[in-house]
Protein backbone atom coordinates (compact mmCIF):
# COMPACT_ATOMS: atom_id res chain seq x y z
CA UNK A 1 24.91 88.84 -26.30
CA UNK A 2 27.47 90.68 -24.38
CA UNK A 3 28.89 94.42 -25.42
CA UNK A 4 32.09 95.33 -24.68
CA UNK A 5 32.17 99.47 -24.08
CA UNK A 6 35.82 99.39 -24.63
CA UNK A 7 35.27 97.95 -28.16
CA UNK A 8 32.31 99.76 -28.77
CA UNK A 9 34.28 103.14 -27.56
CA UNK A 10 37.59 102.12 -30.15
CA UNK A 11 35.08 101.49 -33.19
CA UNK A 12 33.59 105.01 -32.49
CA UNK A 13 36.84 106.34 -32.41
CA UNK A 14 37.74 104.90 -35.71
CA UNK A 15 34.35 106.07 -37.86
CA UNK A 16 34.41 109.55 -35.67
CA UNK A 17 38.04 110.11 -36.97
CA UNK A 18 37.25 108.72 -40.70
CA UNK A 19 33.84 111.42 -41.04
CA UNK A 20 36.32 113.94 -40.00
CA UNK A 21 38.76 113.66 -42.43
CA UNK A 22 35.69 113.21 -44.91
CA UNK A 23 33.93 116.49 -43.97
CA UNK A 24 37.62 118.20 -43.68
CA UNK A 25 38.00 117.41 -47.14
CA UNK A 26 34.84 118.21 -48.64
CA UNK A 27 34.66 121.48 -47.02
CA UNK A 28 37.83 122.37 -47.68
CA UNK A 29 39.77 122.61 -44.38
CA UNK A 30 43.58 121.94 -43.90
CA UNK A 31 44.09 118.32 -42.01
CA UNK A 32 45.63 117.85 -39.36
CA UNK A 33 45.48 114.08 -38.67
CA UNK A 34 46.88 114.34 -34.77
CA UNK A 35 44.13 117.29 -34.04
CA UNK A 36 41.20 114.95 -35.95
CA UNK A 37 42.36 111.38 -33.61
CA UNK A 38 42.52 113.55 -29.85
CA UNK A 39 38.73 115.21 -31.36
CA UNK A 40 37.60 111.60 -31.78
CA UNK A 41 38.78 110.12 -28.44
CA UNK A 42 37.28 112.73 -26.44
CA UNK A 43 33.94 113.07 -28.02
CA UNK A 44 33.44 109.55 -27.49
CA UNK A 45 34.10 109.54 -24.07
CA UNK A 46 30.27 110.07 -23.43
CA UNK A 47 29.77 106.51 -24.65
CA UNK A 48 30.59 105.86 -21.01
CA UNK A 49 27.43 107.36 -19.96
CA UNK A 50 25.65 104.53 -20.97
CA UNK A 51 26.36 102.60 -18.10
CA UNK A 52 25.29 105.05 -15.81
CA UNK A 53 21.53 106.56 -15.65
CA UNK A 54 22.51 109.08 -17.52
CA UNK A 55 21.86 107.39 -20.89
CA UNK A 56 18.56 109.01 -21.59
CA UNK A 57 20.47 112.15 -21.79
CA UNK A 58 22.61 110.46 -24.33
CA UNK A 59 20.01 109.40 -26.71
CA UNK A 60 18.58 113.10 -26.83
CA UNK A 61 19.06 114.40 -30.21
CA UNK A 62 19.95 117.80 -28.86
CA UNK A 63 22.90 115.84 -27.17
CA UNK A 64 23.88 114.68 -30.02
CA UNK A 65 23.71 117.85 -31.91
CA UNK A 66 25.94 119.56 -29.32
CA UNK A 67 28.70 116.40 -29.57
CA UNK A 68 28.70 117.12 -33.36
CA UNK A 69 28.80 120.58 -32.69
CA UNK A 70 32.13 119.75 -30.64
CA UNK A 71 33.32 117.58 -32.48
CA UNK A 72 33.35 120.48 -35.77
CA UNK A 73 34.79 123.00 -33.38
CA UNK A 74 37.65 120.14 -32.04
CA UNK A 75 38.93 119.26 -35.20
CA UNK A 76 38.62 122.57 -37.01
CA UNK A 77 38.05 125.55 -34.85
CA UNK A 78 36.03 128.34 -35.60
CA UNK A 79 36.15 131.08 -38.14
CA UNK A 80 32.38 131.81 -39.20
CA UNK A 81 28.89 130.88 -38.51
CA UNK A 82 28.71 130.01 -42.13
CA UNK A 83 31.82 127.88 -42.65
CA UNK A 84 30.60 126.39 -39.17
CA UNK A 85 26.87 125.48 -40.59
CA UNK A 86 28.64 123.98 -43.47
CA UNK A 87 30.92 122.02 -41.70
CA UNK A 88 28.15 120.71 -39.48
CA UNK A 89 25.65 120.25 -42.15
CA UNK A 90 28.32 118.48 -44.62
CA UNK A 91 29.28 116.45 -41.30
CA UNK A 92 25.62 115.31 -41.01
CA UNK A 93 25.30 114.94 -44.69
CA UNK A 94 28.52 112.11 -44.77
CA UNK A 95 27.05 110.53 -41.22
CA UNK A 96 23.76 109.78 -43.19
CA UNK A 97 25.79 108.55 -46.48
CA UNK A 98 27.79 106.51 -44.29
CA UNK A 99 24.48 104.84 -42.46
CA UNK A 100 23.54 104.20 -45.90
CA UNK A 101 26.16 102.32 -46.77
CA UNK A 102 26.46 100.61 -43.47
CA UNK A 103 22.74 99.15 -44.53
CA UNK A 104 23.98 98.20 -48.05
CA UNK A 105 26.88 96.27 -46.46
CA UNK A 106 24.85 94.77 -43.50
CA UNK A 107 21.77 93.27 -46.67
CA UNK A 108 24.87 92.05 -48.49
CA UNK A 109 26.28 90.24 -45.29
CA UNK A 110 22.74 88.74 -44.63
CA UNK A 111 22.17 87.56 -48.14
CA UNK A 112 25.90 86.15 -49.15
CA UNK A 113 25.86 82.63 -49.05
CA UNK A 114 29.51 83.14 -47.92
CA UNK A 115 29.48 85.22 -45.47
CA UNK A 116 26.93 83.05 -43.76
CA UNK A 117 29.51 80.18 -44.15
CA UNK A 118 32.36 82.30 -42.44
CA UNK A 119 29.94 83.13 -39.95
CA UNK A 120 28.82 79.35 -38.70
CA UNK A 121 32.42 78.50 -38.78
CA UNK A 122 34.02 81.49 -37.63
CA UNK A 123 35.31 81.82 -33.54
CA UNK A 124 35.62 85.60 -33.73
CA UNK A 125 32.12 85.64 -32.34
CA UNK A 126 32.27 89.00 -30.28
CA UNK A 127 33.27 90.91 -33.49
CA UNK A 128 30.87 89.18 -35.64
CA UNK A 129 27.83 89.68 -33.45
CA UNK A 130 28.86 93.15 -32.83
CA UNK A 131 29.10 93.95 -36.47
CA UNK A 132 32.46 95.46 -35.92
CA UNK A 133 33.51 93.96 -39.06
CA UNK A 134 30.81 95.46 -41.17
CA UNK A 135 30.99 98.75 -39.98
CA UNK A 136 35.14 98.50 -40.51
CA UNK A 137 34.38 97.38 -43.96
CA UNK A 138 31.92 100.22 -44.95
CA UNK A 139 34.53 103.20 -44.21
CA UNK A 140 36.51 102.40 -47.29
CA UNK A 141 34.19 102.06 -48.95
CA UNK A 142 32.17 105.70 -48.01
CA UNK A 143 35.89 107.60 -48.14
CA UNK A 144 36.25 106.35 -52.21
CA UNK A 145 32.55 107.72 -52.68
CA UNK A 146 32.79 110.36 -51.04
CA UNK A 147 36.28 111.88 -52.51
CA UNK A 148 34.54 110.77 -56.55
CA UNK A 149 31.54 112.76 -55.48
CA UNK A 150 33.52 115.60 -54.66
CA UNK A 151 35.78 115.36 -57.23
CA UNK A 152 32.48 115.36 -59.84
CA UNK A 153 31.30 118.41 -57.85
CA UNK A 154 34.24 120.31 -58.38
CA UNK A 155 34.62 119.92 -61.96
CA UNK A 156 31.01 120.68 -62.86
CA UNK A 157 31.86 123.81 -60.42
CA UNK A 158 34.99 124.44 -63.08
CA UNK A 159 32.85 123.88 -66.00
CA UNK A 160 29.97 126.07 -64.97
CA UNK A 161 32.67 129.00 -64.31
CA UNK A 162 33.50 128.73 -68.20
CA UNK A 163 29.71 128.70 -69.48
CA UNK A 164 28.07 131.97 -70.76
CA UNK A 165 25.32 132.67 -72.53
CA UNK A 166 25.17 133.63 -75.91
CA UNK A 167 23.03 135.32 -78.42
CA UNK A 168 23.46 134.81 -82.00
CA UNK A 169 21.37 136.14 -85.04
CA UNK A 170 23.09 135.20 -88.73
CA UNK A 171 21.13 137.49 -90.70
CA UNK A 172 19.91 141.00 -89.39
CA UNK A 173 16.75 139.87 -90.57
CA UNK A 174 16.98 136.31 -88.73
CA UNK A 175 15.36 135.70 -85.39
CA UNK A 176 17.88 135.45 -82.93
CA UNK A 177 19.45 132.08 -81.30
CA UNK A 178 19.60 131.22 -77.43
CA UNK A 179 22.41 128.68 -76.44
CA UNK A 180 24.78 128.30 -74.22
CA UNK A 181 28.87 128.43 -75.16
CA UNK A 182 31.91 127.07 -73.18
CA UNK A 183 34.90 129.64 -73.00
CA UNK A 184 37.84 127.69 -74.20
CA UNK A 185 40.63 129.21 -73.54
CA UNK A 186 43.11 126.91 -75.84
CA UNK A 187 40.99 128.16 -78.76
CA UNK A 188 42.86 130.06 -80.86
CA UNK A 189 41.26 129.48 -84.16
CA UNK A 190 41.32 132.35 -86.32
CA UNK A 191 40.69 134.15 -90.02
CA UNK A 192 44.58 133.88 -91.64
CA UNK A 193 43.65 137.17 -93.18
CA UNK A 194 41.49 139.33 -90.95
CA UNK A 195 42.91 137.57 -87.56
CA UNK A 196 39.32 137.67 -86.46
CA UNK A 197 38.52 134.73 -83.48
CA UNK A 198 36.37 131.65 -84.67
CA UNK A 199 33.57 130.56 -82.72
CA UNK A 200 32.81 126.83 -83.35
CA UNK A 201 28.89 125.82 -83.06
CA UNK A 202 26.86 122.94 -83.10
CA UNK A 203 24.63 122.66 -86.73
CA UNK A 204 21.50 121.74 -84.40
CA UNK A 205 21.58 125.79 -83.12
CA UNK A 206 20.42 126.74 -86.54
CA UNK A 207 17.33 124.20 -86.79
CA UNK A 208 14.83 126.59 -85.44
CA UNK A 209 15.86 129.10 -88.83
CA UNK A 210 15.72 126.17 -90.98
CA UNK A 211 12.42 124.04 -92.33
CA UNK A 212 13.57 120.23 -92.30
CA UNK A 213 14.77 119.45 -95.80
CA UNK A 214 16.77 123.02 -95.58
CA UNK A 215 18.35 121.36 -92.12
CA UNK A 216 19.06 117.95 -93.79
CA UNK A 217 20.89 119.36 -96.68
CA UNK A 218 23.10 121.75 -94.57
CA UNK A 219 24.21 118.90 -92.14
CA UNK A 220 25.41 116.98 -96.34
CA UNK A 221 27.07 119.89 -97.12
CA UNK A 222 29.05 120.34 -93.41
CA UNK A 223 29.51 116.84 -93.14
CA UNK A 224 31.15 116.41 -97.29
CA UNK A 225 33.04 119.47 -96.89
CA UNK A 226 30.68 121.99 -99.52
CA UNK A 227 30.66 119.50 -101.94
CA UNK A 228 27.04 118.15 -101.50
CA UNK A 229 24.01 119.97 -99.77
CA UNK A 230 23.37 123.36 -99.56
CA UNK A 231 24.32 126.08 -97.47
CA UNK A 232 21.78 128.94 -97.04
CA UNK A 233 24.44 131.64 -96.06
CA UNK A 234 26.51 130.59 -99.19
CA UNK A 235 27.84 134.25 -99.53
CA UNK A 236 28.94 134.56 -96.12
CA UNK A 237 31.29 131.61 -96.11
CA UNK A 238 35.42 131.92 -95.05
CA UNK A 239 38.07 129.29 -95.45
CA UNK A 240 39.84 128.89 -92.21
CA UNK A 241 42.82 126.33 -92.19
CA UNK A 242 43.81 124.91 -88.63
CA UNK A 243 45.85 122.19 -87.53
CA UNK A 244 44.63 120.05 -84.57
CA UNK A 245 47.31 117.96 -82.10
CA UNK A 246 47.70 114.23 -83.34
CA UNK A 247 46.71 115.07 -86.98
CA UNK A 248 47.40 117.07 -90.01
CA UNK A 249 46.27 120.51 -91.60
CA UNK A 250 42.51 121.09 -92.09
CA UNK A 251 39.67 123.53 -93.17
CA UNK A 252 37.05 124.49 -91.47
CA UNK A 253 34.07 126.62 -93.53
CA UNK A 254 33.34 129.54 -91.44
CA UNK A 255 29.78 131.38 -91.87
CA UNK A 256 30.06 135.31 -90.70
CA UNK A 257 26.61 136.01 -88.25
CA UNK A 258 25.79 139.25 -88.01
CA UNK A 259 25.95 139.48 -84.50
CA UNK A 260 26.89 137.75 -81.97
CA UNK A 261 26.10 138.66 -78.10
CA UNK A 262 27.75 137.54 -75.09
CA UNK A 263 25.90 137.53 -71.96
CA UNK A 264 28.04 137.40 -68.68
CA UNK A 265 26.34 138.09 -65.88
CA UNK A 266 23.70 141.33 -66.43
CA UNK A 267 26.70 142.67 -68.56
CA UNK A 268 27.11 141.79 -72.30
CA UNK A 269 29.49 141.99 -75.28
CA UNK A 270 28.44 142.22 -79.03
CA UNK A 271 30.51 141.27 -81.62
CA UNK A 272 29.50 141.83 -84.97
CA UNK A 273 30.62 140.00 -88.11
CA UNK A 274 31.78 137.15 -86.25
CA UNK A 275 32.74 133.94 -87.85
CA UNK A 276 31.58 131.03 -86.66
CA UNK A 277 32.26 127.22 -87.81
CA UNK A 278 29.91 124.54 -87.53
CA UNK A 279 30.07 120.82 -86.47
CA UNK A 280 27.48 118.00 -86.93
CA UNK A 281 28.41 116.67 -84.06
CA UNK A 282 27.74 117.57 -80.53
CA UNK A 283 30.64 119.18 -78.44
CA UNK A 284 29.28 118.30 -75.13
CA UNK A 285 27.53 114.46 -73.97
CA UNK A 286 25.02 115.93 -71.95
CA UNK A 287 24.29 118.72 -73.68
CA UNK A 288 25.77 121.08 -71.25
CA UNK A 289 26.80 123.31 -74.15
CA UNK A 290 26.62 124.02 -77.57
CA UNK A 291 29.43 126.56 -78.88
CA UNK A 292 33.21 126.70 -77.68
CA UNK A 293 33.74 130.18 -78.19
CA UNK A 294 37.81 132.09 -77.97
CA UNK A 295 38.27 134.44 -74.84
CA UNK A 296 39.01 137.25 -77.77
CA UNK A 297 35.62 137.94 -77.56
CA UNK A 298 35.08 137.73 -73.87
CA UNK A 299 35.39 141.76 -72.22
CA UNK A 300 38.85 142.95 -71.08
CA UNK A 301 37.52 142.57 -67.50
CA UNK A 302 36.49 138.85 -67.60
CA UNK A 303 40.17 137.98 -68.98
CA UNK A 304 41.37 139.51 -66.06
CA UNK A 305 39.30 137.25 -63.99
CA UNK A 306 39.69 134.23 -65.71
CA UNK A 307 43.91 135.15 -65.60
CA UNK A 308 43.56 135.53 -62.29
């Protein structure tokens, strides 16, 4: 089998210049496509070493630490030791993910009954046994991945930024309730008459206060409206009309806790008489929280934040 430097030198250029743009993306940096192709052509100019007896050098991983390391600085200069370890560690982290898929692709070559077909017939033989096709083929393929894994990083970044913790306790006598509460900030839900915010819970956060038939019968009388079941606060319950997008005026029966704590960071907020609605449904498929609480009750300073 003859290699061709010159075609192995153009396919390097082509994946150095696609994990680029890949690591320029996920870490954030600007891209400049003309900066990214000249960083690609000149780090692979020691592929020409391996026709001289300098190859062993080559193959030295700290060799090919410090052509990464180029590489990083090439395409997107420096500006920290941080943002550089990132850069180089999310550089490495694609290079691997690309490998990956570059065995995926190279099994599914070897095993299609197709592909083998293609192959005995084909007369693009220095391609073929050069695998320049299935490396070309695997860098669409790790650029969609890539940009839906970042994409699903970055929202559960978004959605972690709205989650607080929250206390509740429904009774002052009650012990008090642990969850977790997602700060919605189209919520505006609230008493006609006092104007006091309503914070809308899950049934299930009340279980632990409740023996079983207790639970089953307030789930009836949430789920038929207060006209089965039983409610154990039944003294404590508001009327709160609301009107959702797509559909037509509604109640919701509100319970007022007797205190309800917000945790943000080591800092917290009580609110006391709070009303809070509950659903026998869950608001969140993987359970990531159970309450949707209105920034009213958030602290002047996390607004701010959140505005900003």
């Amino acid at each position: 089998m003859t290699l061709y430097i010159d075609i192995i030198y153009g396919l390097n250029t082509i994946v150095t210049i696609s994990l680029l743009y890949m690591t320029g993306k996920w870490v954030g940096y600007e891209i400049k496509p003309v900066r990214i192709v000249c960083t690609a052509l000149v780090t692979g100019l020691p592929l020409f070493l391996w026709m001289t007896d300098y190859s062993v050098y080559l193959a030295s991983p700290i060799s090919q630490f410090f052509i990464c390391l180029g590489a990083v600085l090439l395409a997107f200069g420096f500006q920290t030791f941080w943002r550089l370890f990132k850069t180089v560690a999310a550089f490495y982290f694609i290079s691997i993910l690309s490998g990956g898929a570059v065995v995926a692709m190279s099994w599914f070559f070897q095993s299609s009954a197709l592909v083998q077909s293609w192959r005995a017939t084909s007369t693009w033989h220095l391609l073929d046994h050069m695998h320049a096709l299935l490396v070309l083929s695997t860098i669409p393929v790790v650029l969609i991945l890539s940009e839906i894994v970042k994409r699903a990083v970055k929202e559960d970044k978004k959605m972690m930024k709205k989650l607080v913790r929250v206390s509740i306790r429904m009774t002052e006598t009650d012990d008090w309730i642990d969850t977790c509460a997602l700060v919605d900030t189209g919520n505006q839900l609230k008493d006609p008459i006092s104007r006091k915010p309503v914070v809308l819970a899950e049934a299930s956060i009340v279980r632990p206060l409740l023996d079983e038939a207790s639970f089953a019968q307030f789930i009836e009388w949430i789920a038929t409206d207060g006209s089965q079941g039983a409610n154990l606060w039944d003294d404590k319950i508001r009327v709160i009309p609301y009107r959702a997008v797509g559909s037509s005026h509604g109640f919701i029966f509100a319970v007022v806790a007797f205190e309800v704590v917000i945790w943000i960071d080591d800092e917290r907020k009580v609110n006391s008489h709070t009303l809070i609605g509950f659903e026998d449904k869950p608001f969140s498929t993987e359970g990531k929280f159970q309450c949707i609480i209105p920034p009213d009750l958030l602290p002047d300073e996390t607004l701010s934040e959140q505005a900003s």
